[in-house]
Protein backbone atom coordinates (compact mmCIF):
# COMPACT_ATOMS: atom_id res chain seq x y z
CA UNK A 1 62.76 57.86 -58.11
CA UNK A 2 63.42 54.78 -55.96
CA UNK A 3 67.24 53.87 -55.41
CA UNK A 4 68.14 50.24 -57.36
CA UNK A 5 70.81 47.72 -55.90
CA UNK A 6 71.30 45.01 -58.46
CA UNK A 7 73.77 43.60 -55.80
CA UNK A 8 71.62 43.26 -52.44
CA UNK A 9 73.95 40.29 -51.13
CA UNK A 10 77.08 41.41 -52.64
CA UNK A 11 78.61 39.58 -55.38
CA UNK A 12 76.82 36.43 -54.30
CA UNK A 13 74.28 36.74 -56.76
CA UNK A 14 76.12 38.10 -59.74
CA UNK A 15 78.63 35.44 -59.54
CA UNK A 16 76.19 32.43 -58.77
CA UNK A 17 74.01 33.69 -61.83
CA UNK A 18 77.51 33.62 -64.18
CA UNK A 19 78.12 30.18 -63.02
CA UNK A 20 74.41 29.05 -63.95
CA UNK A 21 75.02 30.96 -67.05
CA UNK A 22 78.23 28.63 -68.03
CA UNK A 23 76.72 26.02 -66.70
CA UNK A 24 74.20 25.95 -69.45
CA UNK A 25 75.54 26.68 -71.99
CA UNK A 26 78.42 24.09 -71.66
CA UNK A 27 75.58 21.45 -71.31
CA UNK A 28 73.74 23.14 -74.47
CA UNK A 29 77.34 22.98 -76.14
CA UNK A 30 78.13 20.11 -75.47
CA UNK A 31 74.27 18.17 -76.23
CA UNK A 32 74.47 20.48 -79.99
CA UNK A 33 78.02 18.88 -80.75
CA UNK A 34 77.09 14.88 -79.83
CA UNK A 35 73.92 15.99 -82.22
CA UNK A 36 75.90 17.37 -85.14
CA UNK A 37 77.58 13.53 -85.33
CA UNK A 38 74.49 11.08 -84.64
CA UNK A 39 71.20 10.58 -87.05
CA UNK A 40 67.78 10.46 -86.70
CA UNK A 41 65.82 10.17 -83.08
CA UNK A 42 69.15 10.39 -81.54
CA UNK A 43 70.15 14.11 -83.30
CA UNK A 44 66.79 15.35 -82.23
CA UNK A 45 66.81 14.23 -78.76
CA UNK A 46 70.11 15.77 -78.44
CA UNK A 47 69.39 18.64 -80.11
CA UNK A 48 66.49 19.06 -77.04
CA UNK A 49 68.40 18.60 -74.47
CA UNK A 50 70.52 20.83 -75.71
CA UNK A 51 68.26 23.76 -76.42
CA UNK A 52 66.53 22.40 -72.88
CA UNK A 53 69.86 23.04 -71.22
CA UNK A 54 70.78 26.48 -72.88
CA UNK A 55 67.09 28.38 -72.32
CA UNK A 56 66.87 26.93 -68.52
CA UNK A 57 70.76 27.98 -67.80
CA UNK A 58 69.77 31.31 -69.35
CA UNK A 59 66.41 31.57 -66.89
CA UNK A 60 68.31 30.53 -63.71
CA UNK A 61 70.67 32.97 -64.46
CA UNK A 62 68.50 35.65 -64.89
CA UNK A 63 66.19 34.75 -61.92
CA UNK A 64 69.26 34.21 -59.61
CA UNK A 65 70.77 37.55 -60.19
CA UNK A 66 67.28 39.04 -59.81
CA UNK A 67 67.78 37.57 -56.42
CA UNK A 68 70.09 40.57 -55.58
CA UNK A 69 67.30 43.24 -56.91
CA UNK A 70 65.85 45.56 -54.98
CA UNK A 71 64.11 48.64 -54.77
CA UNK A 72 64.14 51.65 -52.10
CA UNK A 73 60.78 51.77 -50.66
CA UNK A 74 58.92 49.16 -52.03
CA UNK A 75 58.87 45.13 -51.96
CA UNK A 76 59.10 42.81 -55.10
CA UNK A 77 56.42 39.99 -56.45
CA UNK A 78 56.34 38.65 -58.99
CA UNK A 79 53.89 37.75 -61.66
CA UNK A 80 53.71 33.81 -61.53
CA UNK A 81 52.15 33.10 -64.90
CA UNK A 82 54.51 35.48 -67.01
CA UNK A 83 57.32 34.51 -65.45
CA UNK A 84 56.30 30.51 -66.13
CA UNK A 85 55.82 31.89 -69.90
CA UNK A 86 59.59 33.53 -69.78
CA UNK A 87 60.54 30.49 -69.05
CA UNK A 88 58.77 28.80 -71.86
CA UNK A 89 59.90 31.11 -74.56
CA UNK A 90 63.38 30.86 -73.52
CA UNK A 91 63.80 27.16 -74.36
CA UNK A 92 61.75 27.06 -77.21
CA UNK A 93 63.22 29.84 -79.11
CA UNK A 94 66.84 28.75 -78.32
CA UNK A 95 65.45 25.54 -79.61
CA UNK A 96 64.79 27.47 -83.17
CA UNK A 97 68.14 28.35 -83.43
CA UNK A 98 69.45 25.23 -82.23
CA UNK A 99 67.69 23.08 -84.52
CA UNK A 100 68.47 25.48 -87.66
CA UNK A 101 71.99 25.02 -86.40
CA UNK A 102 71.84 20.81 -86.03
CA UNK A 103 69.57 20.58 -89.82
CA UNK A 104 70.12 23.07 -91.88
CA UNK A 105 72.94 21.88 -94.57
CA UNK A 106 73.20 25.95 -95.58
CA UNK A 107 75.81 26.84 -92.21
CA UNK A 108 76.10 30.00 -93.22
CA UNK A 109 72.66 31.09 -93.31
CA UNK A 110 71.89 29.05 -90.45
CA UNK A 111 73.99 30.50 -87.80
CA UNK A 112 72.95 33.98 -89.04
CA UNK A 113 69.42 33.33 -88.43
CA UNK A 114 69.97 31.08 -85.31
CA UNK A 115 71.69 33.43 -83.74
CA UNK A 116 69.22 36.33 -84.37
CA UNK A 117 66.30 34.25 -83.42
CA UNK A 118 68.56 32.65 -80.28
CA UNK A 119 69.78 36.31 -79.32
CA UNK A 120 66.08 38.20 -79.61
CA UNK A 121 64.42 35.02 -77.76
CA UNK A 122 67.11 35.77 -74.92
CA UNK A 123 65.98 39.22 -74.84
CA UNK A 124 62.57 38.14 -75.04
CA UNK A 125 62.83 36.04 -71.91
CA UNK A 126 64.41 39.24 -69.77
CA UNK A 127 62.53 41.07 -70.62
CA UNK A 128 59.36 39.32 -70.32
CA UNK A 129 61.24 38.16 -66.28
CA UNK A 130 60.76 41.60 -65.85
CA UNK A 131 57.37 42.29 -67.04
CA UNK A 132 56.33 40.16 -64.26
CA UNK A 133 57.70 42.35 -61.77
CA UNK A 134 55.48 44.34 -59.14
CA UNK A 135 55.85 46.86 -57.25
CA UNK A 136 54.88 49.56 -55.73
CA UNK A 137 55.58 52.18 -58.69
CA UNK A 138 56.04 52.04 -62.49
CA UNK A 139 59.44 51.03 -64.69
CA UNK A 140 60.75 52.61 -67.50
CA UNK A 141 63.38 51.70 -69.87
CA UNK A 142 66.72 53.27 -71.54
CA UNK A 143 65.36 52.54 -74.88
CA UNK A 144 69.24 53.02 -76.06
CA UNK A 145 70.70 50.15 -73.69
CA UNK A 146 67.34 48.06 -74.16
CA UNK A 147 68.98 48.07 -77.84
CA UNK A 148 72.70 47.33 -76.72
CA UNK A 149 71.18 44.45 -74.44
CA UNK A 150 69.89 43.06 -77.43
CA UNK A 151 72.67 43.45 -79.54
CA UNK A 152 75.00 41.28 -76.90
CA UNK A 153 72.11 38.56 -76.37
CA UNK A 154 72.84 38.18 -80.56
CA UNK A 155 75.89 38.06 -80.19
CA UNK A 156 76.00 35.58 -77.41
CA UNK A 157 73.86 33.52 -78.90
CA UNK A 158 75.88 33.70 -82.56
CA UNK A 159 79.30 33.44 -81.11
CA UNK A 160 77.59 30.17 -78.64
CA UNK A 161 76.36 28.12 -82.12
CA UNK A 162 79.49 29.55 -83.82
CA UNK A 163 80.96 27.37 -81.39
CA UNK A 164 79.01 23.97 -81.51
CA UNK A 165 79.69 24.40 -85.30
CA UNK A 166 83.16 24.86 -84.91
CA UNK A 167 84.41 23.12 -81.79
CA UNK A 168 84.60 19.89 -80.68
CA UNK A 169 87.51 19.37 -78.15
CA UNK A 170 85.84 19.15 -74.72
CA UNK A 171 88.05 21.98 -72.82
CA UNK A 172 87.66 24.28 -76.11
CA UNK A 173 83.64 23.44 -75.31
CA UNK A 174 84.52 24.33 -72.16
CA UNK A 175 86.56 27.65 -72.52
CA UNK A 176 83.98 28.82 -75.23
CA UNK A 177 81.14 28.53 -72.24
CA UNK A 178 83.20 30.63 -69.94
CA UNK A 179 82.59 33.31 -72.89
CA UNK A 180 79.40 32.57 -73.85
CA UNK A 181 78.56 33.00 -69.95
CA UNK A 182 79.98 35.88 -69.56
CA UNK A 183 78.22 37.54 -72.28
CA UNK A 184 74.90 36.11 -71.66
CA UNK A 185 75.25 37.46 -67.76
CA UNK A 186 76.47 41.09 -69.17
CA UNK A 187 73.30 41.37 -71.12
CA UNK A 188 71.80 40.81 -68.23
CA UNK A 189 72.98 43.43 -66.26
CA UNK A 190 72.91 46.24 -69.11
CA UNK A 191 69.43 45.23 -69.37
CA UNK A 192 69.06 46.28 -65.46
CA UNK A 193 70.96 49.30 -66.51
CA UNK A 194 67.87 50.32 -68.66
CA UNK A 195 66.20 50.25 -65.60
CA UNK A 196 64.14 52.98 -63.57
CA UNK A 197 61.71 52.98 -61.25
CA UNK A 198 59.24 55.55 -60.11
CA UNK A 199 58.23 54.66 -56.45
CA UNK A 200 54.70 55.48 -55.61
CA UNK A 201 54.40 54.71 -51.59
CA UNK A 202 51.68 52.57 -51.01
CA UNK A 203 50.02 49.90 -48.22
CA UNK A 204 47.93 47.96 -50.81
CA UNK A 205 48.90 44.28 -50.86
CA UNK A 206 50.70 43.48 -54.00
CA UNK A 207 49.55 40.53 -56.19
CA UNK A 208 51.89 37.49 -57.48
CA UNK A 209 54.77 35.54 -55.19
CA UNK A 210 57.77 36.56 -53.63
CA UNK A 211 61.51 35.53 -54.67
CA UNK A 212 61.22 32.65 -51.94
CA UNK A 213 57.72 31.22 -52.44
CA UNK A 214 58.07 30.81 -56.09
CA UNK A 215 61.44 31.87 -58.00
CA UNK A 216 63.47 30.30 -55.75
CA UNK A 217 61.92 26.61 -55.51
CA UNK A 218 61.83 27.18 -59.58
CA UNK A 219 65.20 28.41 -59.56
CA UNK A 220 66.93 25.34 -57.37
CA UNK A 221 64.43 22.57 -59.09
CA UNK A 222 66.35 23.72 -63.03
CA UNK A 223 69.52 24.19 -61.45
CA UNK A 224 69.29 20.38 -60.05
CA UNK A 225 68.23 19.48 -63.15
CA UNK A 226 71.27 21.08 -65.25
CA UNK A 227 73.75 19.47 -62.89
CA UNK A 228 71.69 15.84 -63.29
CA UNK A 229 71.95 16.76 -67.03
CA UNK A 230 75.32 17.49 -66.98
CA UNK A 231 76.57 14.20 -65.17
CA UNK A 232 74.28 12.37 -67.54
CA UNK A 233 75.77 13.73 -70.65
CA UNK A 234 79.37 13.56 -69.27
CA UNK A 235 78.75 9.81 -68.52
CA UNK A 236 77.53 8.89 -71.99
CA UNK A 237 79.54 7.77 -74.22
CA UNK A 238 80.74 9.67 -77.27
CA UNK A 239 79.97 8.39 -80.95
CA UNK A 240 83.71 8.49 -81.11
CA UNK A 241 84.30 6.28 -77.97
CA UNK A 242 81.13 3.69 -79.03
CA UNK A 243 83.10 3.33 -82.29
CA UNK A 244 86.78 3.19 -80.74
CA UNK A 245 84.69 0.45 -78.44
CA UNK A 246 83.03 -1.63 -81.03
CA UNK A 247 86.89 -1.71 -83.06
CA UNK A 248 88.38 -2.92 -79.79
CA UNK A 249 85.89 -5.85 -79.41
CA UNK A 250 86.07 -7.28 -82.82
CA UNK A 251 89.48 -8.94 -82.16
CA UNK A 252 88.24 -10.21 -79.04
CA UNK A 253 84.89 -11.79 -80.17
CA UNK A 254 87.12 -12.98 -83.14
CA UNK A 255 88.94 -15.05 -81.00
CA UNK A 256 86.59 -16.38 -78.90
CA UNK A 257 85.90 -20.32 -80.09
């Protein structure tokens, strides 16, 4: 049985992958409530973004934290393909719940099934991550916290829409992404729990990229682009302020000769 760190640089990587983690989903937050008050092409673009912003906050998370994994006795690749499709599956289901969230006029029903869709896509996309692990050796899974991994990406991913439903004051936003990134990154790690690894020695080369050739250019290029996203959406203003805008021009254009 080969010896796991999930912490190979300290807390470097756990706390950089909770900050990518919050980092999302106050982006995704933020992009869902701006949707819930515009119409048309402008909902649904928002509505991308934000489901954009939550599944890549979610994969940079997981892929920065997997920076700090490591296993006694052999190295790490990692399947380049699979972990392209985790990426995939992460913003589109996220994008299912988000969208049932932003259209559905039954909010009820719709955060219940956006946040079991939203919560088992999460889950999906670790779990897939690892899938694309090799090594030297074979995994195998705590079947009973694979389920309790689950059961906190649903509840994430409820208590997150809960929230673009529900809250609109920016540092509420703000505070509720703190929580959401929290939960998100503890899933995470109890899905590492589940972990084992049987370590078979071995010279053959393994197949797929290491963390620097691939995951890490991926990694910094989605990170870049939720902090461009982020500036972009904190620059833009609010249907609120466009209104409060418009009201303060009338008088002025009305007095204009």
């Amino acid at each position: 049985m080969g010896h796991l760190d999930h912490a190979a640089f300290g807390w470097l990587t756990p706390a950089l992958s909770y900050v990518m983690a919050c980092i999302g989903a106050a982006l995704g937050l933020r992009c869902t409530v701006r949707a819930l008050t515009a119409t048309g092409r402008s909902r649904r673009n928002w509505l991308i973004t934000g489901a954009s912003a939550i599944g890549t906050g979610i994969w940079t998370m997981h892929f920065v934290a997997m920076f700090g994994f490591s296993v006694t006795g052999t190295e790490i690749r990692y399947n380049v393909p699979l972990t392209v499709v985790s990426l995939v599956v992460a913003m589109a289901v996220v994008g299912v719940g988000v969208f049932a969230v932003g259209y559905s006029k039954n909010k009820g029903r719709a955060l219940f099934l956006g946040g079991l869709t939203t919560g088992v896509g999460v889950a999906s996309m670790h779990y897939l991550g690892m899938a694309a692990l090799r090594l030297h050796g074979e995994v195998h899974y705590d079947p009973a916290m694979v389920g309790l991994s689950v059961l906190i990406a649903v509840a994430a991913a409820t208590a997150a829409l809960w929230a673009a439903l529900n809250i609109k004051a920016p540092v509420a936003v703000a505070v509720a992404s703190l929580v959401m990134g929290a939960a998100v990154t503890s899933m995470h790690y109890t899905g590492m729990m589940a972990v084992s690894v049987d370590v078979t020695p071995g010279t053959a080369e393994l197949s797929g990229a290491t963390t620097m050739q691939f995951i890490f250019p991926l990694a910094v290029g989605l990170g870049s682009y939720l902090f461009l996203t982020s500036a972009f959406v904190a620059l833009s203003p609010t249907a609120t302020e466009r209104e409060a805008s418009a009201s303060a021009q009338r008088p002025l254009e009305s007095a204009l000769p």
